[in-house]
Protein backbone atom coordinates (compact mmCIF):
# COMPACT_ATOMS: atom_id res chain seq x y z
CA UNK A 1 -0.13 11.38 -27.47
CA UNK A 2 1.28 8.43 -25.52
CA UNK A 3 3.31 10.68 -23.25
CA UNK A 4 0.09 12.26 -21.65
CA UNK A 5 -1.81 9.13 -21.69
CA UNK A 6 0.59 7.43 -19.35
CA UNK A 7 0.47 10.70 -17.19
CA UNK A 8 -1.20 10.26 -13.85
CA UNK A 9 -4.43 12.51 -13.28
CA UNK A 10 -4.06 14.82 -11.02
CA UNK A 11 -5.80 13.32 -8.20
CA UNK A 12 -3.75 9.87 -8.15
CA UNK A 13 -0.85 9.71 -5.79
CA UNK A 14 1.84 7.36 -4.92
CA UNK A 15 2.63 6.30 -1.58
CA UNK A 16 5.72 3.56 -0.34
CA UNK A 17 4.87 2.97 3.38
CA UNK A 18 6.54 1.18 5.80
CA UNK A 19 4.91 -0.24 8.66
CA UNK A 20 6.47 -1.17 12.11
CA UNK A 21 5.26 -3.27 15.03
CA UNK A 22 3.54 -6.67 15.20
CA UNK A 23 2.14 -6.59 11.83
CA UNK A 24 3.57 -10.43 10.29
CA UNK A 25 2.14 -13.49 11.47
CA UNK A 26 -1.15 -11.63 12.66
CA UNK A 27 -3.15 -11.74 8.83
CA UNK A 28 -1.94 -8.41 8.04
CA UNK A 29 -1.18 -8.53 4.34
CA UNK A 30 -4.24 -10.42 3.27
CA UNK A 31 -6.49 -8.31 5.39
CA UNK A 32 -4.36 -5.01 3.36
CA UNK A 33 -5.11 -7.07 -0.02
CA UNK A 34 -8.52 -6.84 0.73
CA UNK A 35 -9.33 -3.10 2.22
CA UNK A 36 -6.94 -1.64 -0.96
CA UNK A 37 -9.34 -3.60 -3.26
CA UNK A 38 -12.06 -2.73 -1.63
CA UNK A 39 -11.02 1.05 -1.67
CA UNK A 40 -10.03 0.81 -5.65
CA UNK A 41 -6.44 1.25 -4.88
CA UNK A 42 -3.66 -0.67 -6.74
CA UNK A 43 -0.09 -1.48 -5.82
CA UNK A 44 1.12 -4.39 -3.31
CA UNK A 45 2.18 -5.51 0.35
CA UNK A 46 5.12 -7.81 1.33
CA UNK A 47 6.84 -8.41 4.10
CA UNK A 48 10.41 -7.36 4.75
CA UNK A 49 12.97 -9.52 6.82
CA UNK A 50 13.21 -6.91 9.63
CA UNK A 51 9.65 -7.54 10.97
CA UNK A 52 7.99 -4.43 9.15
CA UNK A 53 5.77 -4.68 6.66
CA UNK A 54 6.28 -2.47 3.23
CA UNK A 55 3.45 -1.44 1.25
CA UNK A 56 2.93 0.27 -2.33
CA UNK A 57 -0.40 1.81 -2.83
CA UNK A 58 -1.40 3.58 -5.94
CA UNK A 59 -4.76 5.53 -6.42
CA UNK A 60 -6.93 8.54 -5.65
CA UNK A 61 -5.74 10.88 -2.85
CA UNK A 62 -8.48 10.07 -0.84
CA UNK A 63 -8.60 6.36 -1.38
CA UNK A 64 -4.36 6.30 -0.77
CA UNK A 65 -5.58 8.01 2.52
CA UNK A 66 -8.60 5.80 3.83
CA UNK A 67 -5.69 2.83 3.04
CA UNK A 68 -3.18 4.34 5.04
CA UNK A 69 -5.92 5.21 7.82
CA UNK A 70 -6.08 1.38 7.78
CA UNK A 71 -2.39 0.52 7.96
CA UNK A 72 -2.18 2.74 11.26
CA UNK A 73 -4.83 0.26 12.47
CA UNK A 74 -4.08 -3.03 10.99
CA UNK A 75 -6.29 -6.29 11.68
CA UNK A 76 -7.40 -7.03 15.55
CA UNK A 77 -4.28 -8.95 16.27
CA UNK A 78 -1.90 -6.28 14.82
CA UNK A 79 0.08 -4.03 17.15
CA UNK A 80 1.32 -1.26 15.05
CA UNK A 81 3.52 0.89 16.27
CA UNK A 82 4.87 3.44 13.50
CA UNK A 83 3.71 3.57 10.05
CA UNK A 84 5.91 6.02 7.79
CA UNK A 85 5.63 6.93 4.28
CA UNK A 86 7.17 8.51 1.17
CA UNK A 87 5.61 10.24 -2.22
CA UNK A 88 6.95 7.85 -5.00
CA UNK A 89 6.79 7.78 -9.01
CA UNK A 90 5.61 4.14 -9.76
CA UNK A 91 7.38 2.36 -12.60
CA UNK A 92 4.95 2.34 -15.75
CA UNK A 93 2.56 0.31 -16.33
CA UNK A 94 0.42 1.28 -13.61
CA UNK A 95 -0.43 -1.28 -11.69
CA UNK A 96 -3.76 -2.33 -12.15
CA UNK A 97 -4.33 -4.52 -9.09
CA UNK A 98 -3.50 -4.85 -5.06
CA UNK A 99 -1.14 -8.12 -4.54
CA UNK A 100 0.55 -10.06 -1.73
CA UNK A 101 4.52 -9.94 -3.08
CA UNK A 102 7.12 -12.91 -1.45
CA UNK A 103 9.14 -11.28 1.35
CA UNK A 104 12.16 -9.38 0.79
């Protein structure tokens, strides 16, 4: 049945996170880009226009965790200050890799 096959297993989650602080200019989306891929999770990162950074992350519980572990650090020239996040039902498709989206 299509309906269950789009159904998320039970140990995916769905995070929107905002993070705060000195996290643009510093490499802190590419250096996201690459610990998401590296933990298997899927979504994207972009910058907004008040100086935060907004990230999607789809994937196992654990692996959503470890990634936003990681955004409460950032890269060495970060300076994060608050990262805050929300359970969210991602549009279908799923998406099936971590990207770097154009500011918004």
């Amino acid at each position: 049945m299509a309906s269950e096959e789009a159904a998320a297993p039970a140990d995916v989650v769905c995070l929107r996170l905002r993070v705060e602080g000195r996290v643009q200019g510093v490499g802190y989306r590419e250096a996201c880009v690459q610990q998401a891929r590296s933990l298997g999770v899927a979504g994207w990162i972009r910058n907004r226009r008040d100086g935060s950074v907004e990230v999607l992350a789809v994937g196992t519980t654990t692996a959503v965790a470890r990634l936003q572990a990681w955004l409460n650090e950032g890269p060495a020239l970060a300076r994060v200050e608050r990262v805050t996040a929300a359970v969210v039902e991602p549009a279908l498709p799923w998406p099936s890799d971590f990207e770097r989206r154009p500011t918004e």
